[in-house]
C-alpha atoms as a PDB file:
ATOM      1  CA  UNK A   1      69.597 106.671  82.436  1.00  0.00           C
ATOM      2  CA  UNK A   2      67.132 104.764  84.421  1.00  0.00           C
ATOM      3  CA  UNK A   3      68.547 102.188  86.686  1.00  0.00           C
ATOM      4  CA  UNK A   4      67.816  98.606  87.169  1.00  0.00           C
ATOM      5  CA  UNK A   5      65.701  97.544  90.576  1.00  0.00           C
ATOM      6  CA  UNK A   6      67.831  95.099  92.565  1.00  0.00           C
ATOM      7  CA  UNK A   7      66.231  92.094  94.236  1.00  0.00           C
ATOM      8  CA  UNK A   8      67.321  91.054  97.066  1.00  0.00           C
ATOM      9  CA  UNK A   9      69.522  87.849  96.984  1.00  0.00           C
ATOM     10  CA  UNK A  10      68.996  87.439  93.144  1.00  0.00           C
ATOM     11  CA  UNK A  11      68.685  88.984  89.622  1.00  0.00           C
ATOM     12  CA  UNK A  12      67.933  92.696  88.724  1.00  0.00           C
ATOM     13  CA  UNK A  13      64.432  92.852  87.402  1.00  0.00           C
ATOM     14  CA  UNK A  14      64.212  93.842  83.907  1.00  0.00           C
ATOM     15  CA  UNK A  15      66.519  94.912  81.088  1.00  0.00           C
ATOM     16  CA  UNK A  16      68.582  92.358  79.334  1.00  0.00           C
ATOM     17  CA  UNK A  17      70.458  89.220  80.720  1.00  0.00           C
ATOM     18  CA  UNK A  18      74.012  88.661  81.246  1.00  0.00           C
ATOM     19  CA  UNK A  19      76.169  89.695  79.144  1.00  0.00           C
ATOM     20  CA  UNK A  20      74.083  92.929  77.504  1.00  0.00           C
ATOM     21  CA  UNK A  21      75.090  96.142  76.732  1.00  0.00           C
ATOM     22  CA  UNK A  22      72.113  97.406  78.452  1.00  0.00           C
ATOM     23  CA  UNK A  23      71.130 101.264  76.146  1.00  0.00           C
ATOM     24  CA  UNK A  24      73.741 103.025  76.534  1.00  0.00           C
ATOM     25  CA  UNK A  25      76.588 103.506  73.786  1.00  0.00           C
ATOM     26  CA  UNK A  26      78.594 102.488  76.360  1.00  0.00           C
ATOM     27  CA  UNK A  27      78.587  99.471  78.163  1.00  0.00           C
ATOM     28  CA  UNK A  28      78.191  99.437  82.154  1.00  0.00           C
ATOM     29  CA  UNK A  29      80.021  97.430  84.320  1.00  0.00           C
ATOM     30  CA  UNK A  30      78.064  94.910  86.084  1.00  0.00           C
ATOM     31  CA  UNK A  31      78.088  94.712  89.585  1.00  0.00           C
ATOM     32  CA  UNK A  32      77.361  91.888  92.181  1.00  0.00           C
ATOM     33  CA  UNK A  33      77.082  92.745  95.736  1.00  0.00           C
ATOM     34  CA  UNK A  34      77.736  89.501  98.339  1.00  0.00           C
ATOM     35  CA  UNK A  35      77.088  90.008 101.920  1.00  0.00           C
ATOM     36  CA  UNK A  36      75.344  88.479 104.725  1.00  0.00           C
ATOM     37  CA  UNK A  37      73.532  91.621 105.994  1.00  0.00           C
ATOM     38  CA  UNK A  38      71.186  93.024 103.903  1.00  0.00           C
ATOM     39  CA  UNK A  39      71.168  96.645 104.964  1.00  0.00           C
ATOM     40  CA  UNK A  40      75.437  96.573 104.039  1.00  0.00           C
ATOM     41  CA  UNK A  41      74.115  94.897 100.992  1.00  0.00           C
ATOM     42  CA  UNK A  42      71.279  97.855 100.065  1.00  0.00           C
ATOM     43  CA  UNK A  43      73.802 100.668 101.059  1.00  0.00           C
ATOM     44  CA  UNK A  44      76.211  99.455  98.344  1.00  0.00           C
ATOM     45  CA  UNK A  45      73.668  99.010  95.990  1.00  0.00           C
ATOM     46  CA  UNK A  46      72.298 102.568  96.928  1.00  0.00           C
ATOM     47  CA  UNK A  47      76.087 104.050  95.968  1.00  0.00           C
ATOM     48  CA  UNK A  48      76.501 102.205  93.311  1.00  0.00           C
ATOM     49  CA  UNK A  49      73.555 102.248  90.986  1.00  0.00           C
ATOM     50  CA  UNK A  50      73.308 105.770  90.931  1.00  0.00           C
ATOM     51  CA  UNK A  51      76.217 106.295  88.959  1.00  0.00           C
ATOM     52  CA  UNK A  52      75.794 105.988  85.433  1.00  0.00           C
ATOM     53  CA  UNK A  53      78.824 103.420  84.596  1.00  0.00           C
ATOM     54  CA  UNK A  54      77.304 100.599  87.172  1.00  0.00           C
ATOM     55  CA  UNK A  55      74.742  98.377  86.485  1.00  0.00           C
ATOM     56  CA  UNK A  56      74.369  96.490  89.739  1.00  0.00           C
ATOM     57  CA  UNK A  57      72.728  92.851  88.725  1.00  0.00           C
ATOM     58  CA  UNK A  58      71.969  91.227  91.901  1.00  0.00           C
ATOM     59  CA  UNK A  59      72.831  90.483  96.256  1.00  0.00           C
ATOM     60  CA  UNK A  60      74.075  87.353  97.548  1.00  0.00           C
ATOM     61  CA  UNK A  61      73.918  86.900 101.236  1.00  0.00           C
ATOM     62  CA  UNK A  62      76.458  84.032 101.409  1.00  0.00           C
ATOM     63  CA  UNK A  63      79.991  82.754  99.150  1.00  0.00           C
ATOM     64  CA  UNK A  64      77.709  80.274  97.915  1.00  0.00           C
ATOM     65  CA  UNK A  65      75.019  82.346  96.468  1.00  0.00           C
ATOM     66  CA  UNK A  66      77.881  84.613  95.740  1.00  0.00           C
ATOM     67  CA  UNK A  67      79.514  81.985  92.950  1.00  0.00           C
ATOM     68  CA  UNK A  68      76.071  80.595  91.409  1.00  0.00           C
ATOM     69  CA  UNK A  69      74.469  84.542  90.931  1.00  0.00           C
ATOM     70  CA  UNK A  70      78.523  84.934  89.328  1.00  0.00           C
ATOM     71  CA  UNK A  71      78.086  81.895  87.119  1.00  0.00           C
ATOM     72  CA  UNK A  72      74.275  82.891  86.425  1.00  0.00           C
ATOM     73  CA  UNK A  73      74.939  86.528  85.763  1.00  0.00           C
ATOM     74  CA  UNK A  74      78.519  86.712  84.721  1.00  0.00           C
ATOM     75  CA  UNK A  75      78.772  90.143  86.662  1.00  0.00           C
ATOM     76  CA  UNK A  76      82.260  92.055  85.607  1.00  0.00           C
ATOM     77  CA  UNK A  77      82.962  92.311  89.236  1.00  0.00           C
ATOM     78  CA  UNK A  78      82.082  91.015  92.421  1.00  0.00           C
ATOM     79  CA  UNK A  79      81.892  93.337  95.795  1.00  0.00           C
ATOM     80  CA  UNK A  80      82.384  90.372  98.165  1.00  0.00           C
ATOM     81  CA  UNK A  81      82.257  90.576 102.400  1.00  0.00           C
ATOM     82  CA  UNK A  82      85.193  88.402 103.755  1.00  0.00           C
ATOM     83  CA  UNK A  83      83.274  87.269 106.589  1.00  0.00           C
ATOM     84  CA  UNK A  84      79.783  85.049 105.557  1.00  0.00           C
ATOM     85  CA  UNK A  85      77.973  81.905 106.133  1.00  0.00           C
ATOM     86  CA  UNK A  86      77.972  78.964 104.199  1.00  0.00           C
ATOM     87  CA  UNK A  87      80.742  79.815 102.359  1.00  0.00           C
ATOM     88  CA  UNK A  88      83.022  82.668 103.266  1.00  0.00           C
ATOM     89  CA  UNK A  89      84.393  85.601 100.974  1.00  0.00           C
ATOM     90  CA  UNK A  90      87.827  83.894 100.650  1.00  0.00           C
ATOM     91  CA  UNK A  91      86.942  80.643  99.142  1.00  0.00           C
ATOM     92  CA  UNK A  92      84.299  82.253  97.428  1.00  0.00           C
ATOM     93  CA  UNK A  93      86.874  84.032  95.752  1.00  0.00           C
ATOM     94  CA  UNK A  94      89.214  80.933  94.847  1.00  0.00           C
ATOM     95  CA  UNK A  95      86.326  79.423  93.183  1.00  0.00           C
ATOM     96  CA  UNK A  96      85.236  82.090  91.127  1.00  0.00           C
ATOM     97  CA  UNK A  97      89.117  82.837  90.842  1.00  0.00           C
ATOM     98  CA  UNK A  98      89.266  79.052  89.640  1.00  0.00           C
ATOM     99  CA  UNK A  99      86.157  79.359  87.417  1.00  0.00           C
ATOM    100  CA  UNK A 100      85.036  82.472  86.271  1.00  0.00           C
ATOM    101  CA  UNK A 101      87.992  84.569  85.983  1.00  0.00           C
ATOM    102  CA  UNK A 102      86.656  87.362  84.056  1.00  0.00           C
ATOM    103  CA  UNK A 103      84.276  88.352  87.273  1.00  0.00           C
ATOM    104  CA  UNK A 104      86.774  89.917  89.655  1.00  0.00           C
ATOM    105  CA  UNK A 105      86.417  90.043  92.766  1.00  0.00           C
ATOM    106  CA  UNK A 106      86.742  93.212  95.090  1.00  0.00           C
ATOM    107  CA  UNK A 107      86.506  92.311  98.531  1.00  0.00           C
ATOM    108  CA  UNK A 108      85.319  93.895 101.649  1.00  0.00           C
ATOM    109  CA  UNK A 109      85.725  93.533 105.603  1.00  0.00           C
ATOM    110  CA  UNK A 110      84.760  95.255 108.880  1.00  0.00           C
ATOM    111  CA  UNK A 111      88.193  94.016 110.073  1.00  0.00           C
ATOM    112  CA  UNK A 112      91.318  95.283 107.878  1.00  0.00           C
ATOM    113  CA  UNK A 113      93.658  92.961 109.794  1.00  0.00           C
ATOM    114  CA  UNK A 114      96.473  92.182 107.798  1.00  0.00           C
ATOM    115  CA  UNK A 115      95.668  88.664 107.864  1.00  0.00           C
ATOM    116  CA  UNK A 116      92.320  89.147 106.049  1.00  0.00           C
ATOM    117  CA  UNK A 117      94.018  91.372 103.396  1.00  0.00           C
ATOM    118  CA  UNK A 118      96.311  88.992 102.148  1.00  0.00           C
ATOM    119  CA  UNK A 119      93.811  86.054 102.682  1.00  0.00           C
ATOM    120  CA  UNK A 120      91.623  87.631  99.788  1.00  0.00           C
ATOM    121  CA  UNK A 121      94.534  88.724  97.482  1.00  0.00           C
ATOM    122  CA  UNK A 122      95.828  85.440  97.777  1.00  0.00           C
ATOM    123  CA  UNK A 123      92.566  83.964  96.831  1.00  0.00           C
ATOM    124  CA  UNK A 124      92.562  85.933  93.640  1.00  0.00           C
ATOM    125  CA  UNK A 125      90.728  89.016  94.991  1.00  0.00           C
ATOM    126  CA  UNK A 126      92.114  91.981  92.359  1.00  0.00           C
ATOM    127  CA  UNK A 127      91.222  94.486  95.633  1.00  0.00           C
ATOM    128  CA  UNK A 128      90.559  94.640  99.049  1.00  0.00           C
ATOM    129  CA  UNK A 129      89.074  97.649 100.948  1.00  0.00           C
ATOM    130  CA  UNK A 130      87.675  98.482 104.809  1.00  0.00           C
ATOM    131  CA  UNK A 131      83.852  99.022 104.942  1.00  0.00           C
ATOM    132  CA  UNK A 132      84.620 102.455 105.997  1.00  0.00           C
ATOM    133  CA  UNK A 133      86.127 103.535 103.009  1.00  0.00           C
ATOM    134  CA  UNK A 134      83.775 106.886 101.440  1.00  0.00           C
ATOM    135  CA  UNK A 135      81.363 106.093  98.720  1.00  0.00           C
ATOM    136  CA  UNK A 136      83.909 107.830  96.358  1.00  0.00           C
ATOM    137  CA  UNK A 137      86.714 105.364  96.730  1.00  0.00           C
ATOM    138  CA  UNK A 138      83.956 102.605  96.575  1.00  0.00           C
ATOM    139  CA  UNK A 139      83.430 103.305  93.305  1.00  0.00           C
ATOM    140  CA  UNK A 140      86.800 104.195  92.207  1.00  0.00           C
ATOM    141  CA  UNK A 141      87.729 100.963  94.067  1.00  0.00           C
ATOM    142  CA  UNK A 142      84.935  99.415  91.594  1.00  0.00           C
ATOM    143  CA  UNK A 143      86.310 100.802  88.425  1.00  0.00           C
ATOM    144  CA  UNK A 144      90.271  99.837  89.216  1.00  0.00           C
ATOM    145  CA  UNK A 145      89.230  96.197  89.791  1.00  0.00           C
ATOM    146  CA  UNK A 146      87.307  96.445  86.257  1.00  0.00           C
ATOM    147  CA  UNK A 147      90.409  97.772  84.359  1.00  0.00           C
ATOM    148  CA  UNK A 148      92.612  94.338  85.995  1.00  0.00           C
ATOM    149  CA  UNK A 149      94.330  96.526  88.130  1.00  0.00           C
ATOM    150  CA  UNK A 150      94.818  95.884  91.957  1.00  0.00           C
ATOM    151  CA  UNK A 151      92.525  98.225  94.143  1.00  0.00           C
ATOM    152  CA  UNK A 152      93.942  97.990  98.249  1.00  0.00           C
ATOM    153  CA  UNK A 153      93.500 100.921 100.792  1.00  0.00           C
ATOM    154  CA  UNK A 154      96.801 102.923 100.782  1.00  0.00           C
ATOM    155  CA  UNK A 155      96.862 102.522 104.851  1.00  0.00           C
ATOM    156  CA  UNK A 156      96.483  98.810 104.019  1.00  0.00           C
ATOM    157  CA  UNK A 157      99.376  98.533 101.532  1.00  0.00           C
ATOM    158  CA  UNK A 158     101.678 100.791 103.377  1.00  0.00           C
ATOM    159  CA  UNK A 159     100.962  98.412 106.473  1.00  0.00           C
ATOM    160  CA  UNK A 160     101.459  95.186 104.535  1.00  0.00           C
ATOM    161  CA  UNK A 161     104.825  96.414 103.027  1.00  0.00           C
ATOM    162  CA  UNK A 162     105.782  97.965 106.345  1.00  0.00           C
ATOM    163  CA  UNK A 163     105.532  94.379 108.191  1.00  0.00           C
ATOM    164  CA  UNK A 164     107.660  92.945 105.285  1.00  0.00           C
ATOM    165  CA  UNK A 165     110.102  95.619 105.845  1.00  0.00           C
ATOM    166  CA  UNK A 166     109.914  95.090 109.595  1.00  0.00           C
ATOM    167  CA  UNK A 167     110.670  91.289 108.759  1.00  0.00           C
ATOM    168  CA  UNK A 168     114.077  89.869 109.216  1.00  0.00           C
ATOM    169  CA  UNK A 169     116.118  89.331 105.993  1.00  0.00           C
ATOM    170  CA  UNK A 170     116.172  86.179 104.570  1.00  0.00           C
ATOM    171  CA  UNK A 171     118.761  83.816 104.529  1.00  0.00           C
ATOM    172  CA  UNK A 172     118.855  83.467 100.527  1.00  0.00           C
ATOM    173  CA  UNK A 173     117.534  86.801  98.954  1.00  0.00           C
ATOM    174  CA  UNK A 174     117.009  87.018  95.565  1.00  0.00           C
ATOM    175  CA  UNK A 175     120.156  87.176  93.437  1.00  0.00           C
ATOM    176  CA  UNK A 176     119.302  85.448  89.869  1.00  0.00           C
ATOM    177  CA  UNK A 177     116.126  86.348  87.784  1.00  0.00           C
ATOM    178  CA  UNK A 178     113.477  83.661  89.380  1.00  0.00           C
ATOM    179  CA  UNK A 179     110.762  81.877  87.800  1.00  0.00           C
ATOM    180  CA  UNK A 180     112.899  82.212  84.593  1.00  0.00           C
ATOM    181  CA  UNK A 181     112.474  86.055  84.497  1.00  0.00           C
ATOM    182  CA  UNK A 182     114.520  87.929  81.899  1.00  0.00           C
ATOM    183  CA  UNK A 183     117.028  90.927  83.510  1.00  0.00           C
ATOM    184  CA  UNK A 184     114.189  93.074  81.837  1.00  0.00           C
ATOM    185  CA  UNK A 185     111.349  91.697  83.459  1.00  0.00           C
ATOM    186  CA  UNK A 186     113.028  91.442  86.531  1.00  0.00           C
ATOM    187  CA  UNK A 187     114.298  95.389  86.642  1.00  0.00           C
ATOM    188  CA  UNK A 188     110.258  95.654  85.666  1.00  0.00           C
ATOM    189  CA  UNK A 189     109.134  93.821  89.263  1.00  0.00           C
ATOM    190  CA  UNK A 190     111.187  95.736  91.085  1.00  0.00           C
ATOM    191  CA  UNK A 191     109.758  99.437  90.064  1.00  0.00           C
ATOM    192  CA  UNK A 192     106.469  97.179  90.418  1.00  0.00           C
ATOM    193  CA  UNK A 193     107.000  96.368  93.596  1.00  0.00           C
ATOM    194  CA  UNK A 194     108.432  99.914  94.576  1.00  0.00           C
ATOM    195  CA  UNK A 195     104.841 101.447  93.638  1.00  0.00           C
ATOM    196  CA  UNK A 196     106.062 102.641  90.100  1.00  0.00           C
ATOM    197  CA  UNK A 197     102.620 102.390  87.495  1.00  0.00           C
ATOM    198  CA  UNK A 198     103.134 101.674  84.051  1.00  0.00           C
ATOM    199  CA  UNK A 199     104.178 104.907  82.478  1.00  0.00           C
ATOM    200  CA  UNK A 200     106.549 105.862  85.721  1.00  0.00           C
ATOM    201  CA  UNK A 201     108.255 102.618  84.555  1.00  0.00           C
ATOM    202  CA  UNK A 202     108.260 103.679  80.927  1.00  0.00           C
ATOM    203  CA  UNK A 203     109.658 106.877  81.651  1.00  0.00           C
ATOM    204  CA  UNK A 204     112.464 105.113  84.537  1.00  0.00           C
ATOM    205  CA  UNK A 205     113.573 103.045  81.421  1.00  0.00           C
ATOM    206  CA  UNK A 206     112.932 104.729  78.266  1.00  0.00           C
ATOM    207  CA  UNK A 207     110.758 102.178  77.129  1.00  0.00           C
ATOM    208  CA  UNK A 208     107.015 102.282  75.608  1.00  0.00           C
ATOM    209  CA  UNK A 209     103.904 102.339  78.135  1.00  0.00           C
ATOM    210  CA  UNK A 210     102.478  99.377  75.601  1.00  0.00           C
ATOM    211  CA  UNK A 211     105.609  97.713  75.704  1.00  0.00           C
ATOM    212  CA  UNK A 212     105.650  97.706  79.926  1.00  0.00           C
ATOM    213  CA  UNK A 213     102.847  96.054  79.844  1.00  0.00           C
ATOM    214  CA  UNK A 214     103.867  93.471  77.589  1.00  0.00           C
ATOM    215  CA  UNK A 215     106.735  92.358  79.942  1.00  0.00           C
ATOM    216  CA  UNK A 216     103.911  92.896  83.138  1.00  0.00           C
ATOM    217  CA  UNK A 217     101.661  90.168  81.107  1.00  0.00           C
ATOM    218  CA  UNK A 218     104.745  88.044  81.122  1.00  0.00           C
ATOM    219  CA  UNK A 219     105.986  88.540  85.073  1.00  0.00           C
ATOM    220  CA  UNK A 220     102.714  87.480  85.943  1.00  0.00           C
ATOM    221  CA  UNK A 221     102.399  84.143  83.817  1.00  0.00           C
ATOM    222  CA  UNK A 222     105.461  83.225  84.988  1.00  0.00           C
ATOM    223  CA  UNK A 223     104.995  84.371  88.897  1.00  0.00           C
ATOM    224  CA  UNK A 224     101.930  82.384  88.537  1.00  0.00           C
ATOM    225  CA  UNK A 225     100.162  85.941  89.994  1.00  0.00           C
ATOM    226  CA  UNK A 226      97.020  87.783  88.948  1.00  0.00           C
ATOM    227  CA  UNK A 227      97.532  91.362  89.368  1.00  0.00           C
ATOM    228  CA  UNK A 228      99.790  94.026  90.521  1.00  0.00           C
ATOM    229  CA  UNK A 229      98.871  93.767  94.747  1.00  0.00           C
ATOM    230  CA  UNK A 230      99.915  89.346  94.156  1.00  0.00           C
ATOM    231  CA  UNK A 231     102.865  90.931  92.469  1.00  0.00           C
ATOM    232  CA  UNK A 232     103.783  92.908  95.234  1.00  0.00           C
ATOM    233  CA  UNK A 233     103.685  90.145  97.646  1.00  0.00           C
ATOM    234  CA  UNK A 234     105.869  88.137  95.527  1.00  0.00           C
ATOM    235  CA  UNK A 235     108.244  90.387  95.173  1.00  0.00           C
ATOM    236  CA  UNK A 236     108.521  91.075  99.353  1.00  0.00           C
ATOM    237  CA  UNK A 237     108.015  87.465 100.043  1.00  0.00           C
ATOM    238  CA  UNK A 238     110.971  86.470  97.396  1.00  0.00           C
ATOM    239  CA  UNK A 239     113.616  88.716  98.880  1.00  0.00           C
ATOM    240  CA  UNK A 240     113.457  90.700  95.559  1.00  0.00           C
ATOM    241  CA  UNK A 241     112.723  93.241  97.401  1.00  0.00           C
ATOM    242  CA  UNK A 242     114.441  93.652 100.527  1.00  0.00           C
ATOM    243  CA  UNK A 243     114.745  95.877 104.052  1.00  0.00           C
ATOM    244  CA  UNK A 244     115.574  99.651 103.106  1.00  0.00           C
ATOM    245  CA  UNK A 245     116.271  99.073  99.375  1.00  0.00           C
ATOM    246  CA  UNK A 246     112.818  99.633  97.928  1.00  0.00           C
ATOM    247  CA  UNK A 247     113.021  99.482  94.213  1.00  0.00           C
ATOM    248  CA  UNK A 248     116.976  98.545  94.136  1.00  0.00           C
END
């Protein structure tokens, strides 16, 4: 399949506008790329738009640019730096978070400090990942954040948990179902927050895959979260989860 040219800082030449199906049977997920330097900017675009399932439609080189290309090209996801001028990745992110919900946001930093990390998830980021992650988990990074699931570099996660762990207990940890969670829903957020996926949890309870995520639709309205990593920090944050329990 031939593959769209990228300008630099604006709209891929050619092919249809937003929203198309491009030729395929299949429709291609379409990509924006947002960072200040434009050889990070061309290297992404140089893994990504070989493969057939991406389509990348343009390169901003600020959060500004970043959230008017979004709004002119409704892109399905956004590869955004943290670190920019004018406006930087993380408010970026709570705008288009804010406005254009459907184009999530997969962000991306030289520095994987943790503050950065949960910064962007906070913001509404579905992922986070290091620049020096290999092309491969670029793109698989690129894919999870497409399906609305939460794409974070395991040596990230495992150091975010491991700092709540380290944390001393809370005076008041969780001991009634908050946010007006059901005992279902809240059994649910635990194996959520212990790393379980969907069907791990389905099999853990003997309930239906389709039916876990029916209750995970629900935890989330009523956490007032947007994905599994928000979820996570929730959970930690709450006391749900607590030092040397995991999942119980």
């Amino acid at each position: 399949m031939r593959r769209r040219r990228v300008q630099g800082g604006g709209r891929a030449s050619g092919g249809r506008g937003p929203g198309g199906t491009g030729r395929g049977t299949t429709r291609m997920i379409r990509v924006l790329i947002a960072d200040d330097q434009p050889l990070v900017r061309r290297g992404l675009a140089l893994i990504l738009a070989p493969d057939p399932a991406f389509e990348v439609v343009g390169e901003a080189e600020d959060g500004a640019r970043a959230v008017a290309l979004a709004h002119e090209l409704r892109p399905d996801v956004v590869v955004m730096d943290i670190r920019m001028p004018v406006l930087d990745g993380v408010r970026a992110t709570e705008e288009l978070a804010r406005t254009l919900p459907d184009s999530r946001v997969l962000a991306l930093s030289t520095f994987d400090m943790d503050e950065y990390v949960v910064a962007a998830l906070r913001a509404g980021a579905y992922g986070f990942l290091p620049k020096d992650v290999s092309p491969e988990e670029l793109i698989a990074g690129v894919h999870t954040v497409h399906t609305g699931e939460a794409a974070v570099a395991p040596r990230l996660l495992t150091r975010l948990i491991s700092a709540y762990v380290r944390a001393p207990a809370r005076p008041r940890p969780v001991t009634a179902a908050p946010a007006g969670l059901t005992p279902r829903e809240l059994e649910i957020w635990r194996l959520l927050a212990a790393g379980f996926d969907n069907a791990e949890i389905a099999s853990d309870l003997d309930i239906s895959v389709s039916t876990v995520k029916n209750h995970i639709t629900g935890i989330f309205a009523k956490l007032g979260v947007r994905d599994r990593a928000q979820a996570v920090i929730a959970a930690y944050e709450s006391g749900l989860v607590t030092v040397g329990h995991g999942s119980g």
